[in-house]
N, C-alpha and C. Protein backbone atom coordinates (compact mmCIF):
# COMPACT_ATOMS: atom_id res chain seq x y z
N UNK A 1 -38.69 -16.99 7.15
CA UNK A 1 -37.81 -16.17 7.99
C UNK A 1 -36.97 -15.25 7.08
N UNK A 2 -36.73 -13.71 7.38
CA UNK A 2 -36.04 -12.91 6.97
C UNK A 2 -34.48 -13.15 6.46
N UNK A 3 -33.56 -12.73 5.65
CA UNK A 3 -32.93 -13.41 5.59
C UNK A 3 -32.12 -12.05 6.45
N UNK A 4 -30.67 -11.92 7.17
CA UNK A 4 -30.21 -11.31 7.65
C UNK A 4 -28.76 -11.39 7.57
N UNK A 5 -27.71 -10.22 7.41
CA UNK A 5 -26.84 -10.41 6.51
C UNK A 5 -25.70 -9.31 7.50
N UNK A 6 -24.31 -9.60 7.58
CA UNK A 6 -23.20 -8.97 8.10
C UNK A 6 -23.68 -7.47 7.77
N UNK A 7 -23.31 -6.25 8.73
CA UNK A 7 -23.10 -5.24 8.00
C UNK A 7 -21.39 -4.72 8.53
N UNK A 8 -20.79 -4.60 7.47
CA UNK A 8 -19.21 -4.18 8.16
C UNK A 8 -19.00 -3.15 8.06
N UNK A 9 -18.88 -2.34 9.18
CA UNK A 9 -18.44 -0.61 9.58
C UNK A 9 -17.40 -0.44 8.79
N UNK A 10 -17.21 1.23 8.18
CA UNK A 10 -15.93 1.49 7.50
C UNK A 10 -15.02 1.31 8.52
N UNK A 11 -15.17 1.44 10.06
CA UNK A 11 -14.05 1.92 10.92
C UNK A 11 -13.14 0.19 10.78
N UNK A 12 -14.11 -0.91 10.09
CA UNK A 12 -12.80 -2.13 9.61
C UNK A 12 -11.74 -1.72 9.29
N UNK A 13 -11.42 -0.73 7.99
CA UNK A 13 -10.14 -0.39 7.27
C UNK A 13 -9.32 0.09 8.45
N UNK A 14 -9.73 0.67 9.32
CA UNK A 14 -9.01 1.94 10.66
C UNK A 14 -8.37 0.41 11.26
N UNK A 15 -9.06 -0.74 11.88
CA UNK A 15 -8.84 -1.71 12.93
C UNK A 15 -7.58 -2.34 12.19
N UNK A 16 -7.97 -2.19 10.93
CA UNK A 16 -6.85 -3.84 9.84
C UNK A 16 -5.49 -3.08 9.92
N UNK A 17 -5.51 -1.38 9.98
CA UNK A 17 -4.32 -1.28 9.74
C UNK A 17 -3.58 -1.10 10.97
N UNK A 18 -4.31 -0.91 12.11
CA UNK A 18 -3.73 -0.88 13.56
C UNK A 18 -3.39 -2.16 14.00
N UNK A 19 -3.70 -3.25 12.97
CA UNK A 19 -3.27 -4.73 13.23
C UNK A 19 -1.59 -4.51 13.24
N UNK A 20 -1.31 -3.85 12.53
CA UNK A 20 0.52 -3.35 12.81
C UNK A 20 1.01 -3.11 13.72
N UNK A 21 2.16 -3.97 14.34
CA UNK A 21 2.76 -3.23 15.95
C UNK A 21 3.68 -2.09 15.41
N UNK A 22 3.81 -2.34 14.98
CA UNK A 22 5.37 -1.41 14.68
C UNK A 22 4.85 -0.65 13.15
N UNK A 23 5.57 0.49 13.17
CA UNK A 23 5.25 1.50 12.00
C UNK A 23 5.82 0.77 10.94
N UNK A 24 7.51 0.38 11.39
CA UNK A 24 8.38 -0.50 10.32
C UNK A 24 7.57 -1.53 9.60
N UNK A 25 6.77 -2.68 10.42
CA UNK A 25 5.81 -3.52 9.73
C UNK A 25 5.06 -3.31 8.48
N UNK A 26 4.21 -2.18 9.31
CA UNK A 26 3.34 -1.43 8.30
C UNK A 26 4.28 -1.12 6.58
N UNK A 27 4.87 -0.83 6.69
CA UNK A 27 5.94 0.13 6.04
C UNK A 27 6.44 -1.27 5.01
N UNK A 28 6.56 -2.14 5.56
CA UNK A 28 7.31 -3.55 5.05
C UNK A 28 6.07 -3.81 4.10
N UNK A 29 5.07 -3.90 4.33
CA UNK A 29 3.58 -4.38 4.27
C UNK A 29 3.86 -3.73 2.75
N UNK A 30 4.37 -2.66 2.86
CA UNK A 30 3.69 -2.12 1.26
C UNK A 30 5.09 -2.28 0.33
N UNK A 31 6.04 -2.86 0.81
CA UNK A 31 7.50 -2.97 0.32
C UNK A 31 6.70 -4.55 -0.50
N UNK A 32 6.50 -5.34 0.50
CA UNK A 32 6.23 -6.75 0.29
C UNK A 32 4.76 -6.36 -1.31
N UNK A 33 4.12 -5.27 -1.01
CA UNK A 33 3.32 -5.64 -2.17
C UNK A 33 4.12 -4.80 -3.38
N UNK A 34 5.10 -4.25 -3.53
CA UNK A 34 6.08 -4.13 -4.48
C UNK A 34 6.61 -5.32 -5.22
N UNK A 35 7.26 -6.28 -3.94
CA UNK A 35 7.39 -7.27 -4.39
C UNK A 35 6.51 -8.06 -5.28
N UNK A 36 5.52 -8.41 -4.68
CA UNK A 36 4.23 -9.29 -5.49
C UNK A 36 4.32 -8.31 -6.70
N UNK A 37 4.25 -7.29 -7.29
CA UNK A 37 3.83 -6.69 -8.41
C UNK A 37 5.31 -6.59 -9.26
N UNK A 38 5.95 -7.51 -9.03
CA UNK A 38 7.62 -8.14 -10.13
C UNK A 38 8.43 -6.86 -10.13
N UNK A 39 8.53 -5.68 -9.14
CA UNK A 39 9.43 -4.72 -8.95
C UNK A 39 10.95 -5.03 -8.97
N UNK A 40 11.50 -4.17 -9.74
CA UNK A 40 12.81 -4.76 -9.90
C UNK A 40 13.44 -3.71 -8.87
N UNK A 41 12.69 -2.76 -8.69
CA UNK A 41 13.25 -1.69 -7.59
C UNK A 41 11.92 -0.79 -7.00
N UNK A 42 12.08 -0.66 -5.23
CA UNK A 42 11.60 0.40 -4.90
C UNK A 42 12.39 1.14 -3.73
N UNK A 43 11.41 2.37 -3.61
CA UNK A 43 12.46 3.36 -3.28
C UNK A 43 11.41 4.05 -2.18
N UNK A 44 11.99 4.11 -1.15
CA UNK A 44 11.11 4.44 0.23
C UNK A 44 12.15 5.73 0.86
N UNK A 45 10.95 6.95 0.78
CA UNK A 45 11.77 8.58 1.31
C UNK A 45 11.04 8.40 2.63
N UNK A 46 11.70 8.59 3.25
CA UNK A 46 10.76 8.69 4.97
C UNK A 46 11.62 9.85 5.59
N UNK A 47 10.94 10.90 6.42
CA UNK A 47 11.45 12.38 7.24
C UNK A 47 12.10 11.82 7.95
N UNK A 48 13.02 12.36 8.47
CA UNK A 48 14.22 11.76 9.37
C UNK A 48 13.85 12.45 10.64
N UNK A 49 12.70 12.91 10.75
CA UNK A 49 11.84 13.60 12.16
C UNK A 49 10.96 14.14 12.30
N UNK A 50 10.24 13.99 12.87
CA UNK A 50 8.61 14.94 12.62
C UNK A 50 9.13 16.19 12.41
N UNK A 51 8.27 16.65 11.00
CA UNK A 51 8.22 18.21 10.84
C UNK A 51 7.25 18.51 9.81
N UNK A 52 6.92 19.57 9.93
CA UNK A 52 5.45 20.04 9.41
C UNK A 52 5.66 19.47 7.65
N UNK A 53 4.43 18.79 7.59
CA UNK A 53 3.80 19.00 6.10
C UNK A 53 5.01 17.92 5.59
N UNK A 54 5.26 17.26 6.21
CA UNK A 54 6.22 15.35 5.90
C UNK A 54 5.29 14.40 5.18
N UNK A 55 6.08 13.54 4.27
CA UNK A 55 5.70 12.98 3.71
C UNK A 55 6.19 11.82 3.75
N UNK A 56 5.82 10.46 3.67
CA UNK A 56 6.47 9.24 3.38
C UNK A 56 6.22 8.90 1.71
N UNK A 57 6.90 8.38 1.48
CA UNK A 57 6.71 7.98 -0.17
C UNK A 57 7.17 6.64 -0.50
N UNK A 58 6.50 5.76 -1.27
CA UNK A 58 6.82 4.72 -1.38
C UNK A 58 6.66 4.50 -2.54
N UNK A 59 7.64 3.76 -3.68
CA UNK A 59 7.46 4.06 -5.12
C UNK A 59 8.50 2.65 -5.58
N UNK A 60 7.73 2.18 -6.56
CA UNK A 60 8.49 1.01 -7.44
C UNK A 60 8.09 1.21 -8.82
N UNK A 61 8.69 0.29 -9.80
CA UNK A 61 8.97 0.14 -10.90
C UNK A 61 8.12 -1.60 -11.70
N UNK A 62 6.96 -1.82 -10.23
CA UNK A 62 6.45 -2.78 -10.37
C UNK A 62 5.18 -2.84 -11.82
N UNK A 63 4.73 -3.81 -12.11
CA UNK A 63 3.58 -3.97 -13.27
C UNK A 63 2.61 -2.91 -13.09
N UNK A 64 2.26 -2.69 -11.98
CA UNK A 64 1.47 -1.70 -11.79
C UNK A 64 0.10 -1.93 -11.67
N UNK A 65 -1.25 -1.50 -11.47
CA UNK A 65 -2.05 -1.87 -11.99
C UNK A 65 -3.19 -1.13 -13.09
N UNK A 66 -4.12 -1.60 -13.57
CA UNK A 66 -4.94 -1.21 -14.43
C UNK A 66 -6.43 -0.64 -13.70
N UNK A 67 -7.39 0.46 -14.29
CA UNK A 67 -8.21 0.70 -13.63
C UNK A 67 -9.33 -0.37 -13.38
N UNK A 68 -9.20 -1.18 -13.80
CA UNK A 68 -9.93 -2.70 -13.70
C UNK A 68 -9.54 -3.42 -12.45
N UNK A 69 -7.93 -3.57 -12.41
CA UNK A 69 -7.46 -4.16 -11.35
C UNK A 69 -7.82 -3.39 -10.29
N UNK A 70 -8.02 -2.03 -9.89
CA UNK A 70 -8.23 -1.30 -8.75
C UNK A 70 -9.67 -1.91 -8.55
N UNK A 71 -10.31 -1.86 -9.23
CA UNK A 71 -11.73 -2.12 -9.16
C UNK A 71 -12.12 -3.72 -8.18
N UNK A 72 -11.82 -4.71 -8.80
CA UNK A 72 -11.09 -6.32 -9.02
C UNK A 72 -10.20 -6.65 -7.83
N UNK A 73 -9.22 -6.02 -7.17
CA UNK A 73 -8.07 -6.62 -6.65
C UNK A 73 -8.25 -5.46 -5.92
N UNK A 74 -7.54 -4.06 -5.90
CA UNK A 74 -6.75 -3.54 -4.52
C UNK A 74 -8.27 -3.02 -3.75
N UNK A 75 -9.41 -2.80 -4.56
CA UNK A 75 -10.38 -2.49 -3.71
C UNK A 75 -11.25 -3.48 -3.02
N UNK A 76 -10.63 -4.72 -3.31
CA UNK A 76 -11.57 -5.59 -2.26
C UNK A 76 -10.68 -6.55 -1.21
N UNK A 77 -11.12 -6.06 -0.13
CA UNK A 77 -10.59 -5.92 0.69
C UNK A 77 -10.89 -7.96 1.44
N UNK A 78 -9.64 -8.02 2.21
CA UNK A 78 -9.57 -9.88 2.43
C UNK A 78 -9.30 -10.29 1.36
N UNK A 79 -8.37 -9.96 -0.03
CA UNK A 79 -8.82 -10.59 -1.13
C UNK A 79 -7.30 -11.64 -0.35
N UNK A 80 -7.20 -12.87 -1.20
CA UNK A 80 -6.17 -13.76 -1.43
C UNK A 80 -5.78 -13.93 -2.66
N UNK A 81 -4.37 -13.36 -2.73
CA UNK A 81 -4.11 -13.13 -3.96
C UNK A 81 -3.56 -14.52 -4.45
N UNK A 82 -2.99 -15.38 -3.37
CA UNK A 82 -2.31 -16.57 -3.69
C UNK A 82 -3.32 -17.49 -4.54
N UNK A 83 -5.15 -17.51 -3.55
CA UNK A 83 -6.20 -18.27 -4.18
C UNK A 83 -6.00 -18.08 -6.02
N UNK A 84 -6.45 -16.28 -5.88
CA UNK A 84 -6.81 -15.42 -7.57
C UNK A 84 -5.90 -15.80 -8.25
N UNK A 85 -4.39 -16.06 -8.23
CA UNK A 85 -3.79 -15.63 -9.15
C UNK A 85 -2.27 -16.91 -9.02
N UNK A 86 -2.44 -17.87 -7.75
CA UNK A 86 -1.75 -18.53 -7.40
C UNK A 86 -0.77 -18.18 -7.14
N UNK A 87 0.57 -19.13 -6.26
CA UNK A 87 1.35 -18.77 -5.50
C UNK A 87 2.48 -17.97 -5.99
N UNK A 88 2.50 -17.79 -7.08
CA UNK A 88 3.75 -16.85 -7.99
C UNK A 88 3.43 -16.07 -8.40
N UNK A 89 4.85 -15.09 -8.68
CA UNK A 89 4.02 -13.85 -9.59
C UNK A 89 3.87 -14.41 -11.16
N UNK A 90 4.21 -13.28 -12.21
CA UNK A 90 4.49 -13.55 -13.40
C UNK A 90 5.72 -13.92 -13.87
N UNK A 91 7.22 -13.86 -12.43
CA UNK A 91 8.51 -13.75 -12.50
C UNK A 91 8.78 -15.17 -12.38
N UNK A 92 7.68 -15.76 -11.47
CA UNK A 92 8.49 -16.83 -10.48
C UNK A 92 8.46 -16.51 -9.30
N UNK A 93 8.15 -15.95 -8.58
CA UNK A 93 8.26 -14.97 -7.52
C UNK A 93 7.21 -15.83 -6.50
N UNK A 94 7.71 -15.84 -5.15
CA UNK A 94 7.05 -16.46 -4.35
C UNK A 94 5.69 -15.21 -3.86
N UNK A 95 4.24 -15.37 -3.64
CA UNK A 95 3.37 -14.05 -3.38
C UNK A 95 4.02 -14.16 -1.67
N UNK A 96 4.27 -12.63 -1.50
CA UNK A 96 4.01 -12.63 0.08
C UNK A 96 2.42 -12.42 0.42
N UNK A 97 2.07 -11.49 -0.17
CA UNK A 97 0.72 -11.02 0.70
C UNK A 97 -0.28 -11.83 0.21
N UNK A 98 -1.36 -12.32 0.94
CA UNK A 98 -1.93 -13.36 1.35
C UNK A 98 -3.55 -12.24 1.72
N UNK A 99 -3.19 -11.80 2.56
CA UNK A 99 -4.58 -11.57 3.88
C UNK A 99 -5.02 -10.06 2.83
N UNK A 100 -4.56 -9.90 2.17
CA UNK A 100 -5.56 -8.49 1.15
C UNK A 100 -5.70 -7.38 2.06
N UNK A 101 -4.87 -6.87 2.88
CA UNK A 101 -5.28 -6.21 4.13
C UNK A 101 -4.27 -5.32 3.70
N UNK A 102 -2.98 -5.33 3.05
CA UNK A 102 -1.75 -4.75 3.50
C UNK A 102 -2.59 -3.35 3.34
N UNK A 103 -3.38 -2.83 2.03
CA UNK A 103 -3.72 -1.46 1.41
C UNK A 103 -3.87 -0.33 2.43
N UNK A 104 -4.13 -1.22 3.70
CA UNK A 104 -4.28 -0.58 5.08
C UNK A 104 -3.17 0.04 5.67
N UNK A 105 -1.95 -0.56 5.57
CA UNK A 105 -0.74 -0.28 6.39
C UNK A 105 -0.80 1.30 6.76
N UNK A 106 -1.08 1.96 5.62
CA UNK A 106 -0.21 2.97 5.11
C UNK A 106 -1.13 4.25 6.34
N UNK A 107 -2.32 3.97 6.73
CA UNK A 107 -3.24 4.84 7.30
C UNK A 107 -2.95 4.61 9.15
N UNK A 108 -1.99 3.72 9.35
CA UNK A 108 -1.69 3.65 10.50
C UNK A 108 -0.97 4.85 11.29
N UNK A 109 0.06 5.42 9.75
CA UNK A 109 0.51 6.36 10.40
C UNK A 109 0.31 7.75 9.83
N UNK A 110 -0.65 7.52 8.72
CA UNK A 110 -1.22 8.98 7.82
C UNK A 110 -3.27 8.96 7.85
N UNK A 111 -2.96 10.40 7.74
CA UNK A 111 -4.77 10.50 7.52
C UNK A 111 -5.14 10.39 6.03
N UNK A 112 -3.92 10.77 5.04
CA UNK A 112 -4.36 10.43 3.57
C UNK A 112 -2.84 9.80 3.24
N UNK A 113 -4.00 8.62 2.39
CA UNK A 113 -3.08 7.90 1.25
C UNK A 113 -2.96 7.96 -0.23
N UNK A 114 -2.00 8.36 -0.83
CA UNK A 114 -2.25 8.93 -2.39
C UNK A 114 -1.56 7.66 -2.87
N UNK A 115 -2.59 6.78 -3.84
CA UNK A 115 -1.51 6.04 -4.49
C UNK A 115 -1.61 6.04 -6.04
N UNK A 116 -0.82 6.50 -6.73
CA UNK A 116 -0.68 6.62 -8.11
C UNK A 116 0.03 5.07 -9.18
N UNK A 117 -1.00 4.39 -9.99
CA UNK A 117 -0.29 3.65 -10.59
C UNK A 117 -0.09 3.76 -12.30
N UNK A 118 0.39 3.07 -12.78
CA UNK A 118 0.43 3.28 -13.89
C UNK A 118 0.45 1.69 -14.90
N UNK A 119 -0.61 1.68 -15.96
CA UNK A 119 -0.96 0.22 -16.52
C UNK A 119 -1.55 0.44 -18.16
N UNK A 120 -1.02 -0.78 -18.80
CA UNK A 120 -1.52 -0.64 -20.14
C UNK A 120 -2.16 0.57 -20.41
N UNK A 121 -1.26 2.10 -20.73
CA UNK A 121 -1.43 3.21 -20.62
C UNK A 121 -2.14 4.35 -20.19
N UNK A 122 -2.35 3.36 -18.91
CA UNK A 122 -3.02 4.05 -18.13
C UNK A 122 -2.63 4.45 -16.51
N UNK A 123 -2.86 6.12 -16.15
CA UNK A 123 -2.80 6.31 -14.71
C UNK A 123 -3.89 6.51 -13.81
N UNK A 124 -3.81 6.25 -13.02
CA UNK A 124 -4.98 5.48 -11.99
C UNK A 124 -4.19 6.82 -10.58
N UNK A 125 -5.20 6.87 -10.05
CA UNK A 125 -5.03 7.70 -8.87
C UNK A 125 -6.09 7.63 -8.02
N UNK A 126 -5.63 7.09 -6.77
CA UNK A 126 -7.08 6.22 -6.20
C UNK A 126 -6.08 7.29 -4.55
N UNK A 127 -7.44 7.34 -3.85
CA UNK A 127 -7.35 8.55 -2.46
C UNK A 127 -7.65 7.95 -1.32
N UNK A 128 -7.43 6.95 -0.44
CA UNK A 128 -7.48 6.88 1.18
C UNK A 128 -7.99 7.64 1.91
N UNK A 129 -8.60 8.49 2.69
CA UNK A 129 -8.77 9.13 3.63
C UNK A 129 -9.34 8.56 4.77
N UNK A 130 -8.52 8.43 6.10
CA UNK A 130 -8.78 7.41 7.23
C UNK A 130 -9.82 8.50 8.01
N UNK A 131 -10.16 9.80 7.87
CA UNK A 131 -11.72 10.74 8.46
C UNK A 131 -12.47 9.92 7.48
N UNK A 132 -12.16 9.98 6.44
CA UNK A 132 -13.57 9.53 6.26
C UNK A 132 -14.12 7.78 6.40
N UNK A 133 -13.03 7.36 6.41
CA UNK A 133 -13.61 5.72 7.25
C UNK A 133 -13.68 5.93 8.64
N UNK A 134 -13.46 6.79 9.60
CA UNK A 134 -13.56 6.98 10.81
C UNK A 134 -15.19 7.44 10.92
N UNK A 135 -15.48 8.15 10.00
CA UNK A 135 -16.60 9.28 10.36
C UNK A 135 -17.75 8.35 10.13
N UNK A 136 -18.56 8.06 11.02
CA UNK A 136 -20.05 7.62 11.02
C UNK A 136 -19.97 6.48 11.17
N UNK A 137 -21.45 5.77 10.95
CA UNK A 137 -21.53 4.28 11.36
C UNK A 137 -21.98 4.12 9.34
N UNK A 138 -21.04 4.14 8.70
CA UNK A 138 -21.35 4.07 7.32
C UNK A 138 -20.77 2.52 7.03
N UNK A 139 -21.54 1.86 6.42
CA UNK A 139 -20.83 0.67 5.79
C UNK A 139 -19.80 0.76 4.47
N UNK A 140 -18.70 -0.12 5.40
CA UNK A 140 -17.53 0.42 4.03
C UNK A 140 -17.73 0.54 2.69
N UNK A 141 -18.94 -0.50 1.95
CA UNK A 141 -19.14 -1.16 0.67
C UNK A 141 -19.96 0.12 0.17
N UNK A 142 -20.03 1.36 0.84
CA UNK A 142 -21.15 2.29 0.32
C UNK A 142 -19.90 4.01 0.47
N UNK A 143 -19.06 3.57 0.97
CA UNK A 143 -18.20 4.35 0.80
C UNK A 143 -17.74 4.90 -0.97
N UNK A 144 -18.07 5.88 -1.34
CA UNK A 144 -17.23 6.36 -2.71
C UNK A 144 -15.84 6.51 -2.05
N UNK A 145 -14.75 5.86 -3.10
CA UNK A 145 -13.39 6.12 -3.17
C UNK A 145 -13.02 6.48 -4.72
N UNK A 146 -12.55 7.78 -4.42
CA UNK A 146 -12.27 8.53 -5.39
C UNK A 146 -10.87 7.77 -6.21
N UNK A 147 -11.41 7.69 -7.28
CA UNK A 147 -10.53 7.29 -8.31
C UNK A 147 -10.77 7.74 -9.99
N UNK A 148 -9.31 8.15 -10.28
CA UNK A 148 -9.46 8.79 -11.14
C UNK A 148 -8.33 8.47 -12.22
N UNK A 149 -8.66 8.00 -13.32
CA UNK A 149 -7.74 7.73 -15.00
C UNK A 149 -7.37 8.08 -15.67
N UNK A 150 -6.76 8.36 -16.39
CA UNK A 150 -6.58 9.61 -17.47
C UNK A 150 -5.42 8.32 -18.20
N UNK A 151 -4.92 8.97 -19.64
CA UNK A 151 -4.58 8.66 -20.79
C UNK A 151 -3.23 8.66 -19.85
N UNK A 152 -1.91 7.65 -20.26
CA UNK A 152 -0.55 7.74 -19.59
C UNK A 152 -0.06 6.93 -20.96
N UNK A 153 1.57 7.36 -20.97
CA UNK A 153 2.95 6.15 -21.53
C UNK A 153 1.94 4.84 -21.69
N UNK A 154 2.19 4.39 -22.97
CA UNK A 154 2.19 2.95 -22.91
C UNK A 154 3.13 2.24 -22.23
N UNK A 155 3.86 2.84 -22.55
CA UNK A 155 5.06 1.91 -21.64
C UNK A 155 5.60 2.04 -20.10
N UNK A 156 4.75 3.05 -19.52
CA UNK A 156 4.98 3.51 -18.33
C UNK A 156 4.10 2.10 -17.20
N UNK A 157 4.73 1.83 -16.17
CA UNK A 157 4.37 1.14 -15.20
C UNK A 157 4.94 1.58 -14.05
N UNK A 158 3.96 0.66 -13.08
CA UNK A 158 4.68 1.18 -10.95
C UNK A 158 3.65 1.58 -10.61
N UNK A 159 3.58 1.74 -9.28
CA UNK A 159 3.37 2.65 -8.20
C UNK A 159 3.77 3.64 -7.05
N UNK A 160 3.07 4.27 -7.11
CA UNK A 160 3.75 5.31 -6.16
C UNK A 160 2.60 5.45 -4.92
N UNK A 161 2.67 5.61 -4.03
CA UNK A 161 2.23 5.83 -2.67
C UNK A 161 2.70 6.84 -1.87
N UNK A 162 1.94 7.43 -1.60
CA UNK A 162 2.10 8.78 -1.09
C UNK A 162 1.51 8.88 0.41
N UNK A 163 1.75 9.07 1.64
CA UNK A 163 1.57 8.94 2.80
C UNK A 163 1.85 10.72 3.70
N UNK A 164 0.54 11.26 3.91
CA UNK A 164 0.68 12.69 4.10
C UNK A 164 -0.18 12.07 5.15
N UNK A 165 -0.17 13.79 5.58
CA UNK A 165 -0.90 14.37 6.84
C UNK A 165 -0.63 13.17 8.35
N UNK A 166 1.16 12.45 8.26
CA UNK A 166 1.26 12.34 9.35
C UNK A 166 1.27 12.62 10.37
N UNK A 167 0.25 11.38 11.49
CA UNK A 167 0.18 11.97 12.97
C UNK A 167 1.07 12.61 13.99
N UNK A 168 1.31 13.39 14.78
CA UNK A 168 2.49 13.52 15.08
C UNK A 168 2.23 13.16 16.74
N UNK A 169 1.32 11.69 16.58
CA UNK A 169 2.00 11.45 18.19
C UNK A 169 2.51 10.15 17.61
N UNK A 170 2.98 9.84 16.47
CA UNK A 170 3.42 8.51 16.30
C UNK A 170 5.23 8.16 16.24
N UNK A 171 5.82 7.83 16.54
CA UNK A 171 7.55 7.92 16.36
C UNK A 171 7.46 7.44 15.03
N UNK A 172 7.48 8.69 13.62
CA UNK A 172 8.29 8.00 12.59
C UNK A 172 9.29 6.98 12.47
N UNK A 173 9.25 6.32 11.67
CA UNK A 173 10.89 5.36 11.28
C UNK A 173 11.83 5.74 10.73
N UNK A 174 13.02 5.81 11.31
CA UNK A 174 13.91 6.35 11.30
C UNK A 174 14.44 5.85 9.94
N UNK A 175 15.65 6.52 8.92
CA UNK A 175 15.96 5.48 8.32
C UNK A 175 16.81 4.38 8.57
N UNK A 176 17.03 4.52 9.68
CA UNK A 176 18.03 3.22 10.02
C UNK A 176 17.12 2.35 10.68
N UNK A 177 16.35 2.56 11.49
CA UNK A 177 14.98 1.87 11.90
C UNK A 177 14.81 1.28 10.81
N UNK A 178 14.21 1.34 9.50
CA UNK A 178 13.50 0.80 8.57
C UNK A 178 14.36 0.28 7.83
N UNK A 179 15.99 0.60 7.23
CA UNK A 179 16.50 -0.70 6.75
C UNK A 179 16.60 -1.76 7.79
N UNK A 180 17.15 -1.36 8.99
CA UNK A 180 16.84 -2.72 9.81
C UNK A 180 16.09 -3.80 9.66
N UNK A 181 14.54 -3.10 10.16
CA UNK A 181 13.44 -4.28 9.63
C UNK A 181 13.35 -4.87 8.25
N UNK A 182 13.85 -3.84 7.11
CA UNK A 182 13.98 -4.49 5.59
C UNK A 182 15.24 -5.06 5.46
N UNK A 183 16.19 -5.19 5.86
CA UNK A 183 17.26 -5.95 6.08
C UNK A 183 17.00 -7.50 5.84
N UNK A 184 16.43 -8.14 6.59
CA UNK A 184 16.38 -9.92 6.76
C UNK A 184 15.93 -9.95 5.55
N UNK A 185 15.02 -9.47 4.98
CA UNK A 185 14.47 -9.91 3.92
C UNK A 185 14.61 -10.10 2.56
N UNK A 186 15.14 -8.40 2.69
CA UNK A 186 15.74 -8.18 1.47
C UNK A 186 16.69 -7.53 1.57
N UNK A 187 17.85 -7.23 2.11
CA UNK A 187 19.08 -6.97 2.33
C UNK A 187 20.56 -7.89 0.89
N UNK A 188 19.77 -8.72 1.19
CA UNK A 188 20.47 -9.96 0.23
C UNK A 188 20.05 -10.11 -0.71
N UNK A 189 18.77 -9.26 -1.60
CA UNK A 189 17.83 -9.72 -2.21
C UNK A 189 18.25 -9.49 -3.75
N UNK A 190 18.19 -10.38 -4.93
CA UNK A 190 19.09 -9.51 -6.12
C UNK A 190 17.81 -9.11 -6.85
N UNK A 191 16.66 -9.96 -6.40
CA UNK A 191 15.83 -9.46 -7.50
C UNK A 191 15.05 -8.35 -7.23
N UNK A 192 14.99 -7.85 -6.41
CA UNK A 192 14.34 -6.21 -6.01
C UNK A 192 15.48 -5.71 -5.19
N UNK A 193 16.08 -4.63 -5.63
CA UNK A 193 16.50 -3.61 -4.81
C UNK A 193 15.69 -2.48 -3.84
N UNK A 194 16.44 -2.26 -3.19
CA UNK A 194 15.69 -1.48 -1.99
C UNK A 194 16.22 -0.56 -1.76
N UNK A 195 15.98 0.53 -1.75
CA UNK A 195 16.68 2.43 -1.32
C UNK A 195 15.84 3.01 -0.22
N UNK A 196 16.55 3.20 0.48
CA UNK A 196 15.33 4.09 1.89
C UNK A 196 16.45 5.50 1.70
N UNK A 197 15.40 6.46 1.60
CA UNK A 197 16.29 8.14 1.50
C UNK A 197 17.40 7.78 0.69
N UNK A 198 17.37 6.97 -0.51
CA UNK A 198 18.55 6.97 -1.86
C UNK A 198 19.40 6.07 -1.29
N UNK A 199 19.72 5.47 -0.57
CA UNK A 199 20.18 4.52 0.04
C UNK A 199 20.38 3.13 -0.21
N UNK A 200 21.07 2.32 -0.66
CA UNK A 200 20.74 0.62 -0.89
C UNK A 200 20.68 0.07 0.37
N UNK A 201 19.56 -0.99 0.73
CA UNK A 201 19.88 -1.53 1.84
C UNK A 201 21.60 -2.08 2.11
C-alpha cells in the first residue's frame, strides 16, 4: 500500500494568526516572544488611528537571533520551545511561548511583516507576506521566504518587527488599549520594561 502523507495549505499561517480575538492579544504574542529572547526592554509604536501608510513597530534589545536560528526555530512552525530548549531562558526566565505559532500574530492585522534581527554579527531580515500565503492551494513547506544576511556589530543584538500595509477594516489598538492588556503582566515587571509610543507601562 502507498504510503500517504498530510499536505498543509499555506492559508495555515492566515488561520494560526486569526486564532487571535483581539488585535491587543496578537500584539502581546510578540511582546511575550521579547520576553523569551532575555529582553531587558521593548518598545511598541502603534498609530493612534488609521491613516495612510501606518506602521506598527515592535522592537527589543533581546539575544536576537542567528541566520541558523531563523532557519531551526522561527521558521518552523508548531515548534515548542519549552520541549528544544526547556522551560527557561538563558536568564532564568520562565518561556511563555509554547505553541510556535506566535510568528503569526503580526499578519492578523498587516499584509507584510518585516522582521529584522541581529546575532553573533549578524543581520538577518526575513519578509512575511500574508498574499502570498493566501494565494493558491501551495503547500506552506514549498513556499520561498525571503531572507536575507549581511555582515552586522558584533556586539549588536534584538529584534525589530515591522508591521505595514495595515488593513483598514480592523480597529487598531489604541495606546491605551494596549498598555491595558500589557498591564497584568508586565506593568510590575522589573525585568523587561515596556514603552508603547515612548511611554512606560
Amino acid at each position: 500500500m502507498a504510503a500517504h502523507r498530510f499536505n498543509v495549505s499555506s492559508r495555515l499561517a492566515v488561520l494560526l494568526g486569526e486564532s487571535y480575538k483581539k488585535i491587543e492579544q496578537a500584539l502581546k504574542e510578540l511582546v511575550d516572544n521579547s520576553w523569551d529572547a532575555d529582553a531587558r526592554a521593548v518598545y511598541l509604536e502603534v498609530p493612534e488611528g488609521p491613516e495612510a501608510n501606518a506602521t506598527i513597530v515592535i522592537s527589543d534589545d533581546g539575544e536576537g537571533m542567528s541566520p541558523e536560528q531563523i532557519d531551526t526555530d522561527y521558521l518552523r512552525i508548531a515548534r515548542d520551545r519549552r520541549k528544544d530548549r526547556g522551560p527557561r531562558t538563558k536568564t532564568g526566565r520562565l518561556v511563555k511561548g509554547r505553541k510556535g505559532v506566535g510568528k503569526f500574530a503580526g499578519i492578523i492585522v498587516a499584509g507584510r511583516m518585516h522582521l529584522d534581527t541581529r546575532r553573533g554579527g549578524k543581520k538577518s531580515t526575513v519578509v512575511i507576506d500574508r498574499l502570498e500565503l493566501e494565494s493558491g492551494p501551495i503547500d506552506i513547506d514549498k513556499i520561498d521566504v525571503p531572507v536575507v544576511s549581511v555582515d552586522d556589530d558584533a556586539a549588536a543584538h534584538g529584534t525589530t518587527i515591522s508591521l505595514t500595509k495595515l488593513f483598514s477594516h480592523i480597529n487598531y489598538p489604541s495606546p491605551a488599549a494596549l498598555r491595558h492588556a500589557l498591564a497584568p503582566e508586565y506593568g510590575r515587571q522589573c525585568l523587561m520594561k515596556v514603552f508603547v509610543n515612548g511611554e512606560p507601562l
